[in-house]
C-alpha atoms as a PDB file:
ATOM      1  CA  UNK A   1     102.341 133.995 152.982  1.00  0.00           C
ATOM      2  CA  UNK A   2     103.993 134.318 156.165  1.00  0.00           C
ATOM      3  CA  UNK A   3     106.957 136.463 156.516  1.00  0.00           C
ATOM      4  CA  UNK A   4     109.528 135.282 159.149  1.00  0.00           C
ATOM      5  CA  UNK A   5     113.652 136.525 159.435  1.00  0.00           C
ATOM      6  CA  UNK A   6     116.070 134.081 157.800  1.00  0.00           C
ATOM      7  CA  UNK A   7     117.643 134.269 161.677  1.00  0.00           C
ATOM      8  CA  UNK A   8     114.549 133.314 163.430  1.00  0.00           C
ATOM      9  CA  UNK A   9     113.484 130.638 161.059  1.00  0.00           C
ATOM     10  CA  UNK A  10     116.822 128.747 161.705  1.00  0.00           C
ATOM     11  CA  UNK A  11     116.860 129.339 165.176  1.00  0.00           C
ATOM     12  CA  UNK A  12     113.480 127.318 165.219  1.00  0.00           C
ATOM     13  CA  UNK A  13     114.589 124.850 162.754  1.00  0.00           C
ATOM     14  CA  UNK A  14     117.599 123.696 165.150  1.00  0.00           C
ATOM     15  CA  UNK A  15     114.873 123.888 168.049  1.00  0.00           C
ATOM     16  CA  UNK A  16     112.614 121.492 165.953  1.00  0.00           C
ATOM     17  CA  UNK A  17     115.617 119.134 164.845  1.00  0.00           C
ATOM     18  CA  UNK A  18     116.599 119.111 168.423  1.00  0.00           C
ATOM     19  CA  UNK A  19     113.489 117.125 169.464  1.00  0.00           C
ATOM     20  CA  UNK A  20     114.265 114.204 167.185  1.00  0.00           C
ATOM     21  CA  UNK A  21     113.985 112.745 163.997  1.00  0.00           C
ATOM     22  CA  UNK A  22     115.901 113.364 160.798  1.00  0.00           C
ATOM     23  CA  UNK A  23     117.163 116.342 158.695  1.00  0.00           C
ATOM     24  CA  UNK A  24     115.516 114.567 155.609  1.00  0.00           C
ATOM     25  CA  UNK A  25     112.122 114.336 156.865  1.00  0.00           C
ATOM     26  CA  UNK A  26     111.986 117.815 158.088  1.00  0.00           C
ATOM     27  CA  UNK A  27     113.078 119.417 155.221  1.00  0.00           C
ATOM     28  CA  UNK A  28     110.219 117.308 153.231  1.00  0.00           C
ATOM     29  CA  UNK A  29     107.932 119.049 155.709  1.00  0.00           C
ATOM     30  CA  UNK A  30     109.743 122.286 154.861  1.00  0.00           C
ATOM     31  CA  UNK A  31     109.484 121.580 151.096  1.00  0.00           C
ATOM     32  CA  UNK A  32     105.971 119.871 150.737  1.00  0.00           C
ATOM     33  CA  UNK A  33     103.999 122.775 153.522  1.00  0.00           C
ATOM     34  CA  UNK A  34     105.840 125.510 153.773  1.00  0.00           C
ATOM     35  CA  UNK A  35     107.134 125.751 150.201  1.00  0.00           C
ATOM     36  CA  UNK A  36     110.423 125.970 151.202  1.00  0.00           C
ATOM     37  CA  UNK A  37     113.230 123.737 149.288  1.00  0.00           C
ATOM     38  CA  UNK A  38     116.736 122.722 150.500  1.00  0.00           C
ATOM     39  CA  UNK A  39     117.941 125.564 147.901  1.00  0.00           C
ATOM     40  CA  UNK A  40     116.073 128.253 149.062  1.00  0.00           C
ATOM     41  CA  UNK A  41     117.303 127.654 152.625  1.00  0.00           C
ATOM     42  CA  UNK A  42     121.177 127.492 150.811  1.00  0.00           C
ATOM     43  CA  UNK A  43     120.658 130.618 149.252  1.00  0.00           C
ATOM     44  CA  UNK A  44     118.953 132.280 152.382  1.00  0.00           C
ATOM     45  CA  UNK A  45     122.550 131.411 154.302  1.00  0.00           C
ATOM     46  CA  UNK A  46     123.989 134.254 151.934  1.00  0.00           C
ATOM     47  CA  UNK A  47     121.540 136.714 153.347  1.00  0.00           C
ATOM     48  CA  UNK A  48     121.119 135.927 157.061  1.00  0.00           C
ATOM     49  CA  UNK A  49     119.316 139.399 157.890  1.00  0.00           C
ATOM     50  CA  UNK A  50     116.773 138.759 155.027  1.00  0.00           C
ATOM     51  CA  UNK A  51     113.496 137.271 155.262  1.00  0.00           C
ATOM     52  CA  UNK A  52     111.587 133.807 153.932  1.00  0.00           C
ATOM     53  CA  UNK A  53     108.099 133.908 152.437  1.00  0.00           C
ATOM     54  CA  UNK A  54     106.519 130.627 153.852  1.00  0.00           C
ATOM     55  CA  UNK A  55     102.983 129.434 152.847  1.00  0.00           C
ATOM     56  CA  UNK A  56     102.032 127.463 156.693  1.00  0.00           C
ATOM     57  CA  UNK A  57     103.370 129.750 160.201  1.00  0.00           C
ATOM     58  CA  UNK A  58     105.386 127.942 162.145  1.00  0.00           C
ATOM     59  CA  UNK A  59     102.887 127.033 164.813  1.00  0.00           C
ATOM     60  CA  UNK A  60     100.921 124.718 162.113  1.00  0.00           C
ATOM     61  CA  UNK A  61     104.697 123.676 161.096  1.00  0.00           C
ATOM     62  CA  UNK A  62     105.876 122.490 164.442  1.00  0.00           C
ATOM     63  CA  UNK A  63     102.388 120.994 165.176  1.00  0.00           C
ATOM     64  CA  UNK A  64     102.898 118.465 162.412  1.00  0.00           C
ATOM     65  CA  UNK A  65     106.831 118.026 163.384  1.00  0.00           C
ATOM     66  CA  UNK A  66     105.370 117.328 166.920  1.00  0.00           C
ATOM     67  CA  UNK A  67     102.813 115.008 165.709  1.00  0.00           C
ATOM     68  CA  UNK A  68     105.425 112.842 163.350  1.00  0.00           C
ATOM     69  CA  UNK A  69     107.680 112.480 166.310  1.00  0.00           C
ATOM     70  CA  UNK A  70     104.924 111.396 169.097  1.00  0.00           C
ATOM     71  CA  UNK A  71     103.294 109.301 167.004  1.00  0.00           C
ATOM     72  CA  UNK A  72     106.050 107.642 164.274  1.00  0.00           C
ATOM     73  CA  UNK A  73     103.254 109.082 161.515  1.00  0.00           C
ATOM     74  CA  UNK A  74     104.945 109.110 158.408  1.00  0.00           C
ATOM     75  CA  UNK A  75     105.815 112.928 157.697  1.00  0.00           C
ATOM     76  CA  UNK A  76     104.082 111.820 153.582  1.00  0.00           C
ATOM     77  CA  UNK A  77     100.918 111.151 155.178  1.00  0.00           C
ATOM     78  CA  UNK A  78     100.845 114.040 157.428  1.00  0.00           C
ATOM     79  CA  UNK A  79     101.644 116.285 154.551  1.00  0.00           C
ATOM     80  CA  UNK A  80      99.547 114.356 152.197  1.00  0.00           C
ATOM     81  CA  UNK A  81     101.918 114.063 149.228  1.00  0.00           C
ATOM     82  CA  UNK A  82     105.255 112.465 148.290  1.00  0.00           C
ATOM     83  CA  UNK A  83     108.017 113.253 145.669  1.00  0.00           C
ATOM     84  CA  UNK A  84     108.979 110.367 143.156  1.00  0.00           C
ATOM     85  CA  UNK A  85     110.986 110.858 140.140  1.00  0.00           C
ATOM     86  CA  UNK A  86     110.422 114.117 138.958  1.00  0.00           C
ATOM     87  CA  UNK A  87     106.515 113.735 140.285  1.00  0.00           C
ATOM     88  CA  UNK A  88     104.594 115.536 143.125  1.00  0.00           C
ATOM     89  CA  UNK A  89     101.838 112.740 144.057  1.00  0.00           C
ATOM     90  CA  UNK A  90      98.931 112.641 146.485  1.00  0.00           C
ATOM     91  CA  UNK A  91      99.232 110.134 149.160  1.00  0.00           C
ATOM     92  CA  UNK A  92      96.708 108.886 152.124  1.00  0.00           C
ATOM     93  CA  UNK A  93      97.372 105.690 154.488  1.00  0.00           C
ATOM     94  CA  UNK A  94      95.336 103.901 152.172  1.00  0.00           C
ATOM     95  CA  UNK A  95      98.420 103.997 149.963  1.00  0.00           C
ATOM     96  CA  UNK A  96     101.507 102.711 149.820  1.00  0.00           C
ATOM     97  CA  UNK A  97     104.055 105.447 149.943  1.00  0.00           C
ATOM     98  CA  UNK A  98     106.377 104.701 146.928  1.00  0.00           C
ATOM     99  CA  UNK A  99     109.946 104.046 147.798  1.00  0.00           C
ATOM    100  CA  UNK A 100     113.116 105.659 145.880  1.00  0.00           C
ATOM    101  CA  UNK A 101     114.547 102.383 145.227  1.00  0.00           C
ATOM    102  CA  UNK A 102     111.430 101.725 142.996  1.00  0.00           C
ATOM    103  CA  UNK A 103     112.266 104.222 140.836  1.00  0.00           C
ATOM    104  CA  UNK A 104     114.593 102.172 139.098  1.00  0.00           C
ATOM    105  CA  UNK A 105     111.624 100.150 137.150  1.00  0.00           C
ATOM    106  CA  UNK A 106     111.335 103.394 134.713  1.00  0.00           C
ATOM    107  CA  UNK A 107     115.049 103.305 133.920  1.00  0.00           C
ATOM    108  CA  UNK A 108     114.859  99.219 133.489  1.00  0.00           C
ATOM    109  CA  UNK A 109     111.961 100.238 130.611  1.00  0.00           C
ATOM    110  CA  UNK A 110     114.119 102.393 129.437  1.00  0.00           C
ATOM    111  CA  UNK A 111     117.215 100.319 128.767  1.00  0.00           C
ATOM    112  CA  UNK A 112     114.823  97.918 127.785  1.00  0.00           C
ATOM    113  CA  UNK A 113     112.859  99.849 125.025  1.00  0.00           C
ATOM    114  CA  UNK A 114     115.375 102.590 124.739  1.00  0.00           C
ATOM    115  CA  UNK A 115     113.254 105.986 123.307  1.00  0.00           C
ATOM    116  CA  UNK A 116     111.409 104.406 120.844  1.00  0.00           C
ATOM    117  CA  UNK A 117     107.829 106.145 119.642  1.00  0.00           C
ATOM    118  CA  UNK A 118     106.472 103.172 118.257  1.00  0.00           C
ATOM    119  CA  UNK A 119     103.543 102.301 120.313  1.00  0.00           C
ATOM    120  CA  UNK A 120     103.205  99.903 122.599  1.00  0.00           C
ATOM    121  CA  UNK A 121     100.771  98.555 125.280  1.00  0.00           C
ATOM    122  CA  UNK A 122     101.819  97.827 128.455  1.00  0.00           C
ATOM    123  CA  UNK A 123     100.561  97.145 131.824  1.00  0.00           C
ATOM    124  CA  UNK A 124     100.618  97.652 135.573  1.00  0.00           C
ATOM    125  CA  UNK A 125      99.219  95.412 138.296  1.00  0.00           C
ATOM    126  CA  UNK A 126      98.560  96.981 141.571  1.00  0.00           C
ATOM    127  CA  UNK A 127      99.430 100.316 140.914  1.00  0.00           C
ATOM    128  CA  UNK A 128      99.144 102.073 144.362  1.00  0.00           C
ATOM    129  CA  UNK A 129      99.574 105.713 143.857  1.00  0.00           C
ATOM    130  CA  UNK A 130     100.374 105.558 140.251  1.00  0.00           C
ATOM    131  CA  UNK A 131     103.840 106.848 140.420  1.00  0.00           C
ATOM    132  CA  UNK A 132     105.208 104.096 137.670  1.00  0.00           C
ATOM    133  CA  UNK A 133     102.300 104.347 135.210  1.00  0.00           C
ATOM    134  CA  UNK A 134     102.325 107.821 135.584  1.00  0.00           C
ATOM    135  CA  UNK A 135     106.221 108.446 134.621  1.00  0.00           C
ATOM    136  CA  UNK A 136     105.955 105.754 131.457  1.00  0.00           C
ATOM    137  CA  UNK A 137     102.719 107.583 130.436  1.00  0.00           C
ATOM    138  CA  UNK A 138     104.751 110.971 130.239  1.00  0.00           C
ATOM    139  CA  UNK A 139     108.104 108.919 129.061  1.00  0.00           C
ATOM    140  CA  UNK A 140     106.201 107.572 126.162  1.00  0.00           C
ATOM    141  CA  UNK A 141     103.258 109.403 125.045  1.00  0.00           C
ATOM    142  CA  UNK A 142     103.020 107.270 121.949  1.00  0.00           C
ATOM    143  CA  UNK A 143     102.255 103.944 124.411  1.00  0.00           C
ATOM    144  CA  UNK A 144      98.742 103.133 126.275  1.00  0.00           C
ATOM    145  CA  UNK A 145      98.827 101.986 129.280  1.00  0.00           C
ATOM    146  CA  UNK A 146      95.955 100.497 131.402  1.00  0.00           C
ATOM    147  CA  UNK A 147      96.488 100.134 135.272  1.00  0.00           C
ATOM    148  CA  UNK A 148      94.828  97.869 138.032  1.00  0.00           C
ATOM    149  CA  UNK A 149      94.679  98.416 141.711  1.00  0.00           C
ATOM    150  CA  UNK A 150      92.535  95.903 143.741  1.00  0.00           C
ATOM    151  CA  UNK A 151      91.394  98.923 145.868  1.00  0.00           C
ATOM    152  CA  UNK A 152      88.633 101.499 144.502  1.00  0.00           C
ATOM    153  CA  UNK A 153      89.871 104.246 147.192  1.00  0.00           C
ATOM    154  CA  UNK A 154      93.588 103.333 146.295  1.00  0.00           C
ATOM    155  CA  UNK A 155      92.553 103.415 142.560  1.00  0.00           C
ATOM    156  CA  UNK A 156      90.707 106.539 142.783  1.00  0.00           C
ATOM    157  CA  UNK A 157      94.513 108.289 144.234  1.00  0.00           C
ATOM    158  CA  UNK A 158      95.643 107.279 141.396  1.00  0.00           C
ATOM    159  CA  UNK A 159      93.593 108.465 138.372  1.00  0.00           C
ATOM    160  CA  UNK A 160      93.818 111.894 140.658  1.00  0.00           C
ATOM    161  CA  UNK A 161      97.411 111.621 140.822  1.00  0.00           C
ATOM    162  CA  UNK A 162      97.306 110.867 136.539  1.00  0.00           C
ATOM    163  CA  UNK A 163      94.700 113.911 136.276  1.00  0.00           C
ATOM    164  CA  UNK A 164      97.242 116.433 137.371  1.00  0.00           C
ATOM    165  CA  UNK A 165      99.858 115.205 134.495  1.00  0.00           C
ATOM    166  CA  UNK A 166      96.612 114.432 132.117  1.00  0.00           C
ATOM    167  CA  UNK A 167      97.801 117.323 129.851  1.00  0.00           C
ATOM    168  CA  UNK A 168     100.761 116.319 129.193  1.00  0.00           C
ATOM    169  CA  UNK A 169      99.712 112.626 128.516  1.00  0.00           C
ATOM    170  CA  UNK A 170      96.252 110.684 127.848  1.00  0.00           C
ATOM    171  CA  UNK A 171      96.980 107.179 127.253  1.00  0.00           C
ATOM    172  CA  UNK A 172      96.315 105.918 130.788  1.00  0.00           C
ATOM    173  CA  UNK A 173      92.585 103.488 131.945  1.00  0.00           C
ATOM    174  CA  UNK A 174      92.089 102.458 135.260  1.00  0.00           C
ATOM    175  CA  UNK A 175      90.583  99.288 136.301  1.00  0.00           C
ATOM    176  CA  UNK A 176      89.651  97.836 139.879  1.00  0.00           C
ATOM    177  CA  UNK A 177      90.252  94.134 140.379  1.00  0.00           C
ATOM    178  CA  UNK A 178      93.025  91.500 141.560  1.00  0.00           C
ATOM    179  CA  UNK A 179      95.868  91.300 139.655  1.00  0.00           C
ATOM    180  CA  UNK A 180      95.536  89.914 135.977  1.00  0.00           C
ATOM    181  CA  UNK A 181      91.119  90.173 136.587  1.00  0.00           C
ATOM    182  CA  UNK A 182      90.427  92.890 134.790  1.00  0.00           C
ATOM    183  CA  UNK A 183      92.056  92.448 131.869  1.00  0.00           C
ATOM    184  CA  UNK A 184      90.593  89.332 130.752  1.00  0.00           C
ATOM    185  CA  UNK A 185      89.704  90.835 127.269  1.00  0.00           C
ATOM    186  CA  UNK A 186      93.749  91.703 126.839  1.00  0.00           C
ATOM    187  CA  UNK A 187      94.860  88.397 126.674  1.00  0.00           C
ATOM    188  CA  UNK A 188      97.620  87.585 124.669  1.00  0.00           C
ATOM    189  CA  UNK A 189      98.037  91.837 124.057  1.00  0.00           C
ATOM    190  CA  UNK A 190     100.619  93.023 126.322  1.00  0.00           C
ATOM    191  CA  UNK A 191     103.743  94.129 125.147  1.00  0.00           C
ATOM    192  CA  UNK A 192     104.969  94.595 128.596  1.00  0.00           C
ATOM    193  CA  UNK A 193     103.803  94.351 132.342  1.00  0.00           C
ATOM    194  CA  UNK A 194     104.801  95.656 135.414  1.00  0.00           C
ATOM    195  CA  UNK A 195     103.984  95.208 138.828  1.00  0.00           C
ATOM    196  CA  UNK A 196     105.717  96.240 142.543  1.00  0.00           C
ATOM    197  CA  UNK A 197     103.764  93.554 144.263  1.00  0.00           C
ATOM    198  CA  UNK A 198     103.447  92.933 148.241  1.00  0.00           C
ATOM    199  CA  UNK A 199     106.471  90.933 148.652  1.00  0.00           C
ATOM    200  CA  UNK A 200     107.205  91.069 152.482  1.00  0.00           C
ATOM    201  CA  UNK A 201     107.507  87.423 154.343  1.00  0.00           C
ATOM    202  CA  UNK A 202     105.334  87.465 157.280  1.00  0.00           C
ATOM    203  CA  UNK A 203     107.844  86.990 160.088  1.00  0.00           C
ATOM    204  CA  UNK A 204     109.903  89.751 158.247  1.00  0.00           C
ATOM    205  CA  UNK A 205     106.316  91.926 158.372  1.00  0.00           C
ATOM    206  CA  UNK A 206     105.962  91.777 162.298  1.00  0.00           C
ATOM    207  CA  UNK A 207     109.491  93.212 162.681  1.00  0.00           C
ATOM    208  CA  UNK A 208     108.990  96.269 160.371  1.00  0.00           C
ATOM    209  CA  UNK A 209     109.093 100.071 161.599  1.00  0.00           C
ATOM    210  CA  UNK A 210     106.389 101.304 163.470  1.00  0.00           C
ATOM    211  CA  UNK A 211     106.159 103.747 161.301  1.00  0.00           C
ATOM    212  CA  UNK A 212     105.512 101.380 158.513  1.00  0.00           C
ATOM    213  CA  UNK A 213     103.568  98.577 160.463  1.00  0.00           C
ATOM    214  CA  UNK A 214     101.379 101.020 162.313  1.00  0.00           C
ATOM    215  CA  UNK A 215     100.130 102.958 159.061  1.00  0.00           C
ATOM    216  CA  UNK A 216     101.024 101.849 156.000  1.00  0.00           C
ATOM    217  CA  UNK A 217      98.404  99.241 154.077  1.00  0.00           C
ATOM    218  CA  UNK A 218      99.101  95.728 155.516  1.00  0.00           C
ATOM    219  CA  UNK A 219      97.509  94.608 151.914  1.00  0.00           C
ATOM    220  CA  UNK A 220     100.470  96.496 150.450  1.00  0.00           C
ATOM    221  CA  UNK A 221     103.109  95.228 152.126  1.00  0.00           C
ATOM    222  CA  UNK A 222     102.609  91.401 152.882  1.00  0.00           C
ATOM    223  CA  UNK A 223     103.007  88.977 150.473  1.00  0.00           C
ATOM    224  CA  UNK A 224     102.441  85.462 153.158  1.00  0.00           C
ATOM    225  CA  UNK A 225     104.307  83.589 154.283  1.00  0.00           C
ATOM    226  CA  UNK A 226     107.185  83.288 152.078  1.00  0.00           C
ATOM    227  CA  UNK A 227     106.916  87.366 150.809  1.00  0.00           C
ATOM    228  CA  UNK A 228     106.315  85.132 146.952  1.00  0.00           C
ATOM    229  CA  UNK A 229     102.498  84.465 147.403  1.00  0.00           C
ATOM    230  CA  UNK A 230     101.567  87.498 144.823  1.00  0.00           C
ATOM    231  CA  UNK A 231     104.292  87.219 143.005  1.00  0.00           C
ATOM    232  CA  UNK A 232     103.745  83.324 142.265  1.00  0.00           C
ATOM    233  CA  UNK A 233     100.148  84.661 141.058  1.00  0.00           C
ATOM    234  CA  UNK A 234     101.104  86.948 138.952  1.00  0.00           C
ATOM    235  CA  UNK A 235     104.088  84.868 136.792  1.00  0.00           C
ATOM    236  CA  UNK A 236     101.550  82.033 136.526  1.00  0.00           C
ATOM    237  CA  UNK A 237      99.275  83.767 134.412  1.00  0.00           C
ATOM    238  CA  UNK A 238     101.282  86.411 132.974  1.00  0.00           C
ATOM    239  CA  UNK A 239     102.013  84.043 129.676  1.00  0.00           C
ATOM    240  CA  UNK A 240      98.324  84.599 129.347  1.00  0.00           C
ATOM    241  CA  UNK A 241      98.110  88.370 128.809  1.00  0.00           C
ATOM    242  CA  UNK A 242     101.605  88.493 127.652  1.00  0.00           C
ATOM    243  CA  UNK A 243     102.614  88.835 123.589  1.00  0.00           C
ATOM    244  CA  UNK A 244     105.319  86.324 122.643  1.00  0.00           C
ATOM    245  CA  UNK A 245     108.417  88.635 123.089  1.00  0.00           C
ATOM    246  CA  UNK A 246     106.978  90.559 126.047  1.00  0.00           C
ATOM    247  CA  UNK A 247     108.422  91.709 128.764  1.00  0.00           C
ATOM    248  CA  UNK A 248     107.759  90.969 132.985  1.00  0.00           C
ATOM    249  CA  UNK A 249     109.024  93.404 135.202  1.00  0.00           C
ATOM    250  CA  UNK A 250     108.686  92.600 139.004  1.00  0.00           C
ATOM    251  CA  UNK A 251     110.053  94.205 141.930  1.00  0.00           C
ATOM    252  CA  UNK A 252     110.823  91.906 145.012  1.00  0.00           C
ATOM    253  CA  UNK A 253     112.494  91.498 148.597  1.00  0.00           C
ATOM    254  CA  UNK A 254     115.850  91.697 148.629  1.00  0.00           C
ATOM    255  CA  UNK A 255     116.392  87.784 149.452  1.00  0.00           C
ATOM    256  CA  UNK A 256     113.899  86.733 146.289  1.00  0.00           C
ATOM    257  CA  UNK A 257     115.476  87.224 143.401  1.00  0.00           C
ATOM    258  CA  UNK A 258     116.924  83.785 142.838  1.00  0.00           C
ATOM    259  CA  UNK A 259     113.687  82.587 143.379  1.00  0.00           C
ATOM    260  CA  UNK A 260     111.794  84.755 141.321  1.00  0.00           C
ATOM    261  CA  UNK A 261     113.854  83.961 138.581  1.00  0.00           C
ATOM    262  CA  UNK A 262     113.433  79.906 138.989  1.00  0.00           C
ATOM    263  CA  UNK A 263     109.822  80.828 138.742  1.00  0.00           C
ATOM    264  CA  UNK A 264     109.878  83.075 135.634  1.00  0.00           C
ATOM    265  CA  UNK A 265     112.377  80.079 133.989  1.00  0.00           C
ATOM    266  CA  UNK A 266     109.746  77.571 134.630  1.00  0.00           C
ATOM    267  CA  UNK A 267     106.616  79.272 132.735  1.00  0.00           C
ATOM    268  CA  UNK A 268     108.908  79.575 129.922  1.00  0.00           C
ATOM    269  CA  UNK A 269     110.680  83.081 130.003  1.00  0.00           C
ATOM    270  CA  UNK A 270     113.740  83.847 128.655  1.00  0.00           C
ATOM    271  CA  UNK A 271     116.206  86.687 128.951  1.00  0.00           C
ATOM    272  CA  UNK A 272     115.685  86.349 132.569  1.00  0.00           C
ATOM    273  CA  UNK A 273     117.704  88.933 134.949  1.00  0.00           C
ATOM    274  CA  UNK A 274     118.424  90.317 138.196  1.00  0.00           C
ATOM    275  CA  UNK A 275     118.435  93.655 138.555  1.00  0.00           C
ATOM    276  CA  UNK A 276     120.135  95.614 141.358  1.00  0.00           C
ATOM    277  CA  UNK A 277     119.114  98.740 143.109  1.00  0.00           C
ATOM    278  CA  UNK A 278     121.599 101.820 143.803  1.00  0.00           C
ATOM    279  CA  UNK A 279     122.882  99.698 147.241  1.00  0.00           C
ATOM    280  CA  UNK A 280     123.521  96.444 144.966  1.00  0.00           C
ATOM    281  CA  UNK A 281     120.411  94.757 146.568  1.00  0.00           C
ATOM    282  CA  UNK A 282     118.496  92.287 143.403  1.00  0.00           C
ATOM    283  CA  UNK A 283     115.749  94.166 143.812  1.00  0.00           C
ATOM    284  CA  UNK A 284     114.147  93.673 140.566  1.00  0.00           C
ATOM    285  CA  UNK A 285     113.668  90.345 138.279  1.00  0.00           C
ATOM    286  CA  UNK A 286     112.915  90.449 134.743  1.00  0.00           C
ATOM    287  CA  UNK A 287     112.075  88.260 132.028  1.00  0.00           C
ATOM    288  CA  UNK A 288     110.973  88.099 128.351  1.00  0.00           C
ATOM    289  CA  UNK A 289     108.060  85.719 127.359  1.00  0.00           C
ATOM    290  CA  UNK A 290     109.666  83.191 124.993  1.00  0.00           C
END
């Protein structure tokens, strides 16, 4: 541990905050490195001629800060991990960093299934770091859940991510294929399926964020030319893994949602919604199989 004065530490942290970016991203650094959360810095206020206890010096600290800034890295990669839900998760730039707004897919289960402990089987295509699969699998340790990525590097995050939780829950399998290919001997078994698909339209794709262009996986992100390429894929067979009575949940961009609904209307699925996110965005479409 490295032991620093409350009054130096803040005079550094206004030096660092003065060189640009945002007070949310440094205090991720803060939180994720040094082991230092927005609370402890409250409380420290109290006690200016006191001390912090931080894991990284502030050399190693302002080397990353520096390195974020110069080179629009995302602060999750450089540190490695991201927070989701109430989850700490491993992260490289072979993975998607999970967004906030994604959250909202475990509270649409949960309206949808309530907290039932009957068990159920459900689903996740493309699963990225996890971070959905992970939170049902400790939501519902009654349900089994088995989980695709298309990636055996992204996949491997994953079950790594799930092995730090795997106490608390054991009804996750991981599979490696595209989409619905692995589970070929689940047809007709699913009570419920969820996937956060690469949704983004390709013009919309060459004007994103450098810091999301640059390093984030392009196979994560794009979704052709219309953003619905995946998703099309994945509502034309999902009556084929589905049970009667179970449930689609797809996250998509925030222009798609009409669409994605004509599509899950077509192949026969009722109950079909729009779901918005905290800024009122349809953000998520869902949809019960007859």
């Amino acid at each position: 541990m490295h032991s620093i004065s409350v009054e130096e530490f803040f005079s550094w942290k206004k030096q660092q905050l003065s060189k640009g970016g945002d007070q949310q991203s440094f205090s991720f650094l803060l939180e994720s490195l040094a082991g230092v959360s927005k609370s402890d810095l409250n409380l420290s206020k109290i006690n200016f001629k006191g001390y912090l206890y931080l894991k990284k010096n502030l050399a190693f600290l302002e080397s990353i800060w520096d390195q974020h800034l110069l080179q629009s890295l995302p602060i999750q990669y450089l540190c490695g991990i991201t927070f989701w839900r109430d989850l700490k998760l491993k992260v490289t730039d072979k993975v998607l960093i999970p967004r906030p707004e994604t959250e909202l897919i475990v509270d649409i289960v949960l309206r949808i299934f309530g907290k039932q402990s009957k068990k159920l089987f459900f689903a996740e295509l493309g699963t990225g770091s996890g971070a959905i699969s992970i939170s049902l699998a400790l939501a519902y340790p009654s349900w089994e859940g088995i989980v695709s990525d298309i990636d055996q590097d992204v996949l491997d995050i994953a079950i790594h991510n799930y092995l730090n939780y795997s106490e608390k829950s054991n009804n996750l399998r991981f599979y490696c294929g595209h989409w619905w290919t692995p589970f070929e001997s689940f047809k007709g078994k699913f009570d419920l399926a969820i996937s956060n698909p690469p949704y983004i339209p390709q013009d919309t794709y060459e004007k994103l964020p450098i810091e999301v262009k640059n390093y984030e996986p392009k196979i994560a992100l794009l979704g052709g030319d219309d953003g619905l390429k995946h998703i099309r894929e994945i509502i034309q067979k999902a009556p084929l893994f589905l049970k009667e009575g179970g449930w689609l949940i797809l996250e998509n961009h925030y222009d798609q949602a009409e669409k994605v609904k004509d599509l899950l209307i077509k192949k026969s699925f009722t109950s079909v919604e729009i779901v918005n996110d905290l800024t009122g965005i349809g953000r998520f479409t869902i949809g019960r199989y007859k």
